[in-house]
PDB file of N, CA and C in Angstrom:
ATOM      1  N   UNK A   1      -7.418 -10.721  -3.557  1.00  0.00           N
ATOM      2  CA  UNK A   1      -6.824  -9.391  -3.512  1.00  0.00           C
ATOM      3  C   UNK A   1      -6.248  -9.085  -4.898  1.00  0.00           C
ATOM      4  N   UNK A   2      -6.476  -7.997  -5.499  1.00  0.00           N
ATOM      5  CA  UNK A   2      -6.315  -7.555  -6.822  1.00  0.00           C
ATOM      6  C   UNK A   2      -4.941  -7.592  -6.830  1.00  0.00           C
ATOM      7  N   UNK A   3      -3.896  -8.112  -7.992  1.00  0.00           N
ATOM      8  CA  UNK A   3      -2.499  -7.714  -8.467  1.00  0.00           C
ATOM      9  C   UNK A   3      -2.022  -6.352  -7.638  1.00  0.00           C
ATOM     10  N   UNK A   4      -2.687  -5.601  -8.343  1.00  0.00           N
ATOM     11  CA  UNK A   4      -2.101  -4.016  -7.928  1.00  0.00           C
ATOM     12  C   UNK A   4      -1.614  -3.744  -6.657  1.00  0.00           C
ATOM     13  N   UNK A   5      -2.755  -4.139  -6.169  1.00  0.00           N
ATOM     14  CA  UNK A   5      -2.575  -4.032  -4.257  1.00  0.00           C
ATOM     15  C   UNK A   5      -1.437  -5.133  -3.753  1.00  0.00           C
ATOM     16  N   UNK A   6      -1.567  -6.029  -4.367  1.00  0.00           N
ATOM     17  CA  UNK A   6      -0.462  -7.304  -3.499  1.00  0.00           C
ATOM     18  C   UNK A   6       1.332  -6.542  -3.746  1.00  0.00           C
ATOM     19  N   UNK A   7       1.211  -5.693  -5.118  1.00  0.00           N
ATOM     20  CA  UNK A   7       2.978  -5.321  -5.034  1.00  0.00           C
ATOM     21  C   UNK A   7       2.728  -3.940  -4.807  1.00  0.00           C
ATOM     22  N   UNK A   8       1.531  -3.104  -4.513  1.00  0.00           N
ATOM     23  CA  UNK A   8       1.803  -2.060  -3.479  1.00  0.00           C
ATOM     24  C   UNK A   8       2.604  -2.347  -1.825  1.00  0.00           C
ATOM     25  N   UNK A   9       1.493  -3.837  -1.695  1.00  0.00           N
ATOM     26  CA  UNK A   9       1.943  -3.596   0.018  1.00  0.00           C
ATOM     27  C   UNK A   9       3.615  -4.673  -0.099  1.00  0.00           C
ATOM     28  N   UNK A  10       3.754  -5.288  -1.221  1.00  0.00           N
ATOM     29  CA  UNK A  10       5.235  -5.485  -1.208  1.00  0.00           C
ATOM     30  C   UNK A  10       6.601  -4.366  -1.269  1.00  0.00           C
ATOM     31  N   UNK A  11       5.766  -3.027  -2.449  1.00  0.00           N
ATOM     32  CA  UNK A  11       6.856  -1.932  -1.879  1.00  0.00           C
ATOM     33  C   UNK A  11       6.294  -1.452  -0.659  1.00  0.00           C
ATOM     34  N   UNK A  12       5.634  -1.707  -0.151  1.00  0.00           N
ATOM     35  CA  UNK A  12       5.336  -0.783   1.539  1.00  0.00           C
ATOM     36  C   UNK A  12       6.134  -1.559   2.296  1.00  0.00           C
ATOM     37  N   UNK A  13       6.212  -2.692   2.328  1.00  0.00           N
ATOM     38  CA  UNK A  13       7.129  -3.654   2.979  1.00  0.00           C
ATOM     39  C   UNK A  13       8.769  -3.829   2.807  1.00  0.00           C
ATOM     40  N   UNK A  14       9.258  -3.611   1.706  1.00  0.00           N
ATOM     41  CA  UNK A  14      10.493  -3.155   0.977  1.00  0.00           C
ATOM     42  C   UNK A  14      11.077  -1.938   1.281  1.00  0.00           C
ATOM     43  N   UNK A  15       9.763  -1.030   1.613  1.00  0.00           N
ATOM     44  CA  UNK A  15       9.991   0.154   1.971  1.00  0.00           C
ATOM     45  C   UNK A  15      10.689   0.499   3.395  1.00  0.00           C
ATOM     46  N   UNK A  16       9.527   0.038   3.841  1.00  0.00           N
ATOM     47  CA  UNK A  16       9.747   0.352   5.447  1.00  0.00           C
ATOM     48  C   UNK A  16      10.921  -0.675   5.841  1.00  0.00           C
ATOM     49  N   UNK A  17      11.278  -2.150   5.557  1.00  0.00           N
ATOM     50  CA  UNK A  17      12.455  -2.360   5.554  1.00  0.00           C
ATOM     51  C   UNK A  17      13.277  -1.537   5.519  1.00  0.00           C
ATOM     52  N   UNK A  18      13.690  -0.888   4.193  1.00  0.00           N
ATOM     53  CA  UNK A  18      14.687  -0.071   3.673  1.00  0.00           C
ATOM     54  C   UNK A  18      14.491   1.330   4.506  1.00  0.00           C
ATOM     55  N   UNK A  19      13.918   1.874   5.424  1.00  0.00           N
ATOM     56  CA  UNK A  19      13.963   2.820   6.231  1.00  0.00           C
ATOM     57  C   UNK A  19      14.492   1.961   7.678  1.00  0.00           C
ATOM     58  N   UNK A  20      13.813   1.237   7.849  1.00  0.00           N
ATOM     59  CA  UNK A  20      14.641   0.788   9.033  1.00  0.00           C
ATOM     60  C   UNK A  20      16.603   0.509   9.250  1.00  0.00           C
ATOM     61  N   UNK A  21      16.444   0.226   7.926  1.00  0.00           N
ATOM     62  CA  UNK A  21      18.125  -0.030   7.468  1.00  0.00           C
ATOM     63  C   UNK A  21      18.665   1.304   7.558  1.00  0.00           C
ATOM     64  N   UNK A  22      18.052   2.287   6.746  1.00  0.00           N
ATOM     65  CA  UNK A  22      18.832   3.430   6.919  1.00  0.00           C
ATOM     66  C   UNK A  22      18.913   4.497   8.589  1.00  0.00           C
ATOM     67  N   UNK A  23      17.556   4.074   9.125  1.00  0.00           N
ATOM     68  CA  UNK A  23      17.633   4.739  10.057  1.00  0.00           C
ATOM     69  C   UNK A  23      18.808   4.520  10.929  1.00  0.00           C
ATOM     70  N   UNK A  24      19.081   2.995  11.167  1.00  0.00           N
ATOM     71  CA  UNK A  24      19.857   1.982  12.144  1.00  0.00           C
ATOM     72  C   UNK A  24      21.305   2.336  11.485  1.00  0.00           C
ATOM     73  N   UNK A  25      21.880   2.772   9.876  1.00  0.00           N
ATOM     74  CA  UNK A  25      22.672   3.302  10.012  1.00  0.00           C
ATOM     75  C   UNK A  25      23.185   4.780  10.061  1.00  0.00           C
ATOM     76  N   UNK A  26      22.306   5.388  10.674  1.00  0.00           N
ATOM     77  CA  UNK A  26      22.607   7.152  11.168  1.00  0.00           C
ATOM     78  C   UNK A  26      22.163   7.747  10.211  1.00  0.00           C
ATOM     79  N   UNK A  27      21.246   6.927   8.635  1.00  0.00           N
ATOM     80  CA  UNK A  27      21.249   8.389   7.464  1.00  0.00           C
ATOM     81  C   UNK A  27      19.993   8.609   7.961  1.00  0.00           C
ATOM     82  N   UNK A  28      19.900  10.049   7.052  1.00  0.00           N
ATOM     83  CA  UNK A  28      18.158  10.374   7.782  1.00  0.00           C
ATOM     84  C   UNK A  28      17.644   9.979   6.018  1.00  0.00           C
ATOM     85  N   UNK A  29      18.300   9.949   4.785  1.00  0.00           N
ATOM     86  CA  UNK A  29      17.016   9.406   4.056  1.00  0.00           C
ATOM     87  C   UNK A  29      16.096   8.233   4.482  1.00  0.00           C
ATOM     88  N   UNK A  30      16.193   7.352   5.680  1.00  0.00           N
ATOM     89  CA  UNK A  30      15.221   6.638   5.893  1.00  0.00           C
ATOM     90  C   UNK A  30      14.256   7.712   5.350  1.00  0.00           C
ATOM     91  N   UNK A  31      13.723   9.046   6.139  1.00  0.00           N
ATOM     92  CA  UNK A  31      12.525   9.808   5.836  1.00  0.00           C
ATOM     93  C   UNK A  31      11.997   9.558   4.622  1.00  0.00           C
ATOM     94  N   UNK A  32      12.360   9.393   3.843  1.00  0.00           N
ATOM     95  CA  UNK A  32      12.015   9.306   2.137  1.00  0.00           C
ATOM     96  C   UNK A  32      11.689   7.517   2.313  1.00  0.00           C
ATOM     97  N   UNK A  33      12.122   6.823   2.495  1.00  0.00           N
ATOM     98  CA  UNK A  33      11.507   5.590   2.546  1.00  0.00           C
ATOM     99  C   UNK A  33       9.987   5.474   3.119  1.00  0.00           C
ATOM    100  N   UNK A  34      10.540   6.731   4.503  1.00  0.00           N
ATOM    101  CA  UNK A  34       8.910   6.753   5.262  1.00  0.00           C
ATOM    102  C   UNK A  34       7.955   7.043   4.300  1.00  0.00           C
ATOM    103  N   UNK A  35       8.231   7.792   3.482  1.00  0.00           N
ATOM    104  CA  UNK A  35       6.892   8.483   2.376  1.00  0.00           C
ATOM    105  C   UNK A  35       6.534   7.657   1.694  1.00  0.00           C
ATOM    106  N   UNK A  36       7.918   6.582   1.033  1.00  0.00           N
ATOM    107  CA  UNK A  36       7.342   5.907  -0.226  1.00  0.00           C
ATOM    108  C   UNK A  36       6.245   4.804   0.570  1.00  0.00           C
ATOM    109  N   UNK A  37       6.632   4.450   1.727  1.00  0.00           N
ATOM    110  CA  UNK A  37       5.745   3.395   2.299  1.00  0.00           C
ATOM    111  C   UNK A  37       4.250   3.918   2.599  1.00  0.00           C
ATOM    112  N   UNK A  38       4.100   5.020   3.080  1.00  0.00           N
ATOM    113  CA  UNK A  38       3.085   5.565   2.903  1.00  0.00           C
ATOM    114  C   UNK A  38       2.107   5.568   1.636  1.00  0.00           C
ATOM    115  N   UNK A  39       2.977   5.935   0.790  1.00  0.00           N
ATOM    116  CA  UNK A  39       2.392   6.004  -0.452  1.00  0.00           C
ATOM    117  C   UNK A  39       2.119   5.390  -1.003  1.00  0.00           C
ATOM    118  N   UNK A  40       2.704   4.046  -0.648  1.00  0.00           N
ATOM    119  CA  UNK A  40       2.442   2.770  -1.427  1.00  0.00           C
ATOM    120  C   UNK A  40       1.075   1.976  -0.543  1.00  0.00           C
ATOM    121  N   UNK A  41       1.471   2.145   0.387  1.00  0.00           N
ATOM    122  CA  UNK A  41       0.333   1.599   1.272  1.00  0.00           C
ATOM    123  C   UNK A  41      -1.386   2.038   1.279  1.00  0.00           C
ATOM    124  N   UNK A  42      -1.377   3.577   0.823  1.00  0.00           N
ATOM    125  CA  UNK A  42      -2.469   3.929   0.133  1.00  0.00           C
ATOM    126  C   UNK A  42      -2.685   3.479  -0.832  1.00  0.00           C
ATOM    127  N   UNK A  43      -1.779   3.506  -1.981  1.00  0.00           N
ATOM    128  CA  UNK A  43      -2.345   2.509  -3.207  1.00  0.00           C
ATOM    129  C   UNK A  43      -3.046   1.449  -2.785  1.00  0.00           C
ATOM    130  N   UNK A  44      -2.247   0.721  -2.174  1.00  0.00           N
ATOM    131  CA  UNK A  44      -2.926  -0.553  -2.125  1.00  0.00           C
ATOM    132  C   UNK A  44      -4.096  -0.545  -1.422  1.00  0.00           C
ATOM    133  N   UNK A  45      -4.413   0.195  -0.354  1.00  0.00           N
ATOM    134  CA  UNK A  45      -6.208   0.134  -0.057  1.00  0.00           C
ATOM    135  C   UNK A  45      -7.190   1.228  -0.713  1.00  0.00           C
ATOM    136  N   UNK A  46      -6.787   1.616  -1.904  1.00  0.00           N
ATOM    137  CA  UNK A  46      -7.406   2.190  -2.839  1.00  0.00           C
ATOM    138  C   UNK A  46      -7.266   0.843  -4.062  1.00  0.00           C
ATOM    139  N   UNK A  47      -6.776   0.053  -4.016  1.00  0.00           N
ATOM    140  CA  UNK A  47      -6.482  -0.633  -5.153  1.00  0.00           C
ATOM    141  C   UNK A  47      -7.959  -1.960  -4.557  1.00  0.00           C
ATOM    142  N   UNK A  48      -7.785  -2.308  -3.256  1.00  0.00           N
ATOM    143  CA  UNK A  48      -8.526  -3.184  -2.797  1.00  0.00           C
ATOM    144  C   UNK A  48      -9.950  -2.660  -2.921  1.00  0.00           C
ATOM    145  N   UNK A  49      -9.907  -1.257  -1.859  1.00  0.00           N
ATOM    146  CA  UNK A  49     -11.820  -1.299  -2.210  1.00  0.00           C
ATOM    147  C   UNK A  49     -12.266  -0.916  -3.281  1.00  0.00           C
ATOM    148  N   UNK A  50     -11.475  -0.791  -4.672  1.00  0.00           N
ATOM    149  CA  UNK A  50     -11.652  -0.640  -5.500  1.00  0.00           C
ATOM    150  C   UNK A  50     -12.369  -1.633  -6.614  1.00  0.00           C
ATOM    151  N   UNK A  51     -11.458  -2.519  -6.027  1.00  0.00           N
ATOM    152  CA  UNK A  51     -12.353  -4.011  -6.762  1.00  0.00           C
ATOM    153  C   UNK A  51     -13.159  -4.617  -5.945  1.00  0.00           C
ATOM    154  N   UNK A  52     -13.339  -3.920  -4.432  1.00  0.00           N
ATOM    155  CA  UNK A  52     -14.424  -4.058  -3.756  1.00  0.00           C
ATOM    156  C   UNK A  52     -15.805  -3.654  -4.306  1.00  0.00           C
ATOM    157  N   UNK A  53     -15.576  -2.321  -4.074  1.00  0.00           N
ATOM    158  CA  UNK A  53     -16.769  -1.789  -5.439  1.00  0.00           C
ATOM    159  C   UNK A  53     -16.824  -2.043  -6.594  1.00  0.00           C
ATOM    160  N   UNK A  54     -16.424  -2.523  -7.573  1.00  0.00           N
ATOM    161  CA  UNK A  54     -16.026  -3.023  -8.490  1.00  0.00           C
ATOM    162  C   UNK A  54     -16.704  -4.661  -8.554  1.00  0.00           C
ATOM    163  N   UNK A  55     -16.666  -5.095  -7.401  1.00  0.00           N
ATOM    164  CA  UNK A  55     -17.358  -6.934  -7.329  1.00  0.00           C
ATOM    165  C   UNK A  55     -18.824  -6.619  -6.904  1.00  0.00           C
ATOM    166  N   UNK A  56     -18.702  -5.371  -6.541  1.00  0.00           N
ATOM    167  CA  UNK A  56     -20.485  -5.212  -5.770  1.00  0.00           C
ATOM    168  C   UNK A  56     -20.898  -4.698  -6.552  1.00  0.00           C
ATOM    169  N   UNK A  57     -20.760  -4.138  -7.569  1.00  0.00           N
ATOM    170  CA  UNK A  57     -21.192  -3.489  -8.589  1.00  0.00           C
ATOM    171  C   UNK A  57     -21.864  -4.160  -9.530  1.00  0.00           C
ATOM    172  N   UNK A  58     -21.154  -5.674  -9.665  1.00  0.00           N
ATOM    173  CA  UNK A  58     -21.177  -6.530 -10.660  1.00  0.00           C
ATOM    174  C   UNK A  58     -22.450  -7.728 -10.481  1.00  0.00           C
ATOM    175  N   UNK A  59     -22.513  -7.735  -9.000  1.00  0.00           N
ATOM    176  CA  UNK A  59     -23.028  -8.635  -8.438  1.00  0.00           C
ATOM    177  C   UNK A  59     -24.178  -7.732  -8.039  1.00  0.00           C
ATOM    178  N   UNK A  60     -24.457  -6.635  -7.705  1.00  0.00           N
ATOM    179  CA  UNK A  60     -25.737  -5.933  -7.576  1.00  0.00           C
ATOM    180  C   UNK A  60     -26.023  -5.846  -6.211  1.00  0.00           C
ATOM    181  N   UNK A  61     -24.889  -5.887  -5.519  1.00  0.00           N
ATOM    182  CA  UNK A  61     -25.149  -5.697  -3.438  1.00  0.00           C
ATOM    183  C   UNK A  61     -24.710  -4.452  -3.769  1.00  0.00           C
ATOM    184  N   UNK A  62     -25.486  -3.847  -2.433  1.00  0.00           N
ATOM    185  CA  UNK A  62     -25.462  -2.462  -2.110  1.00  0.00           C
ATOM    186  C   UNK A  62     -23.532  -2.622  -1.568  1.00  0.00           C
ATOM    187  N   UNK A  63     -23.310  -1.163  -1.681  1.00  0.00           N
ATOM    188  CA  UNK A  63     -21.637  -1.011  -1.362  1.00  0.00           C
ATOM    189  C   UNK A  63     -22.422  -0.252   0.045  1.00  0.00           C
ATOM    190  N   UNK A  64     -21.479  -1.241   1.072  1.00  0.00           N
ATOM    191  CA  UNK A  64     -21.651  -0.945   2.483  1.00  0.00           C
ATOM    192  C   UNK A  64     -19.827  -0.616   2.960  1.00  0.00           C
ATOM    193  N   UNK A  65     -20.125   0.421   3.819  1.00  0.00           N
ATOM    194  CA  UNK A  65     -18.757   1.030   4.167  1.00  0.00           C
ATOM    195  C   UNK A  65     -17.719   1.459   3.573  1.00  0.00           C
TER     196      UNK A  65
END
């Protein structure tokens, strides 16, 4: 799994932690945690099939799915 992606899904994980914390204490910025986790969590499976295509490319297999 590429760098990029491994400390995306560590802030997605940091993230959504840190929304659960805030939710559990009455603030509503959890919501904003909700996004960053989102957002981070796309990175990271844009970061993966990226060097997915990226290894098939290299290696000359057709990119399936």
């Amino acid at each position: 799994m590429p760098r990029l992606a491994v400390f995306a899904l560590v802030v997605c994980a940091l993230a959504v932690a840190a929304a659960v914390v805030s939710f559990v204490q009455g603030s509503w910025l959890g919501i904003v945690w909700i996004l960053m986790a989102g957002i981070s969590s796309n990175m990271a499976w844009f970061y993966v099939r990226k060097a997915k295509m990226d290894r098939e490319r290299h290696t000359g297999a057709p990119v399936a799915g």
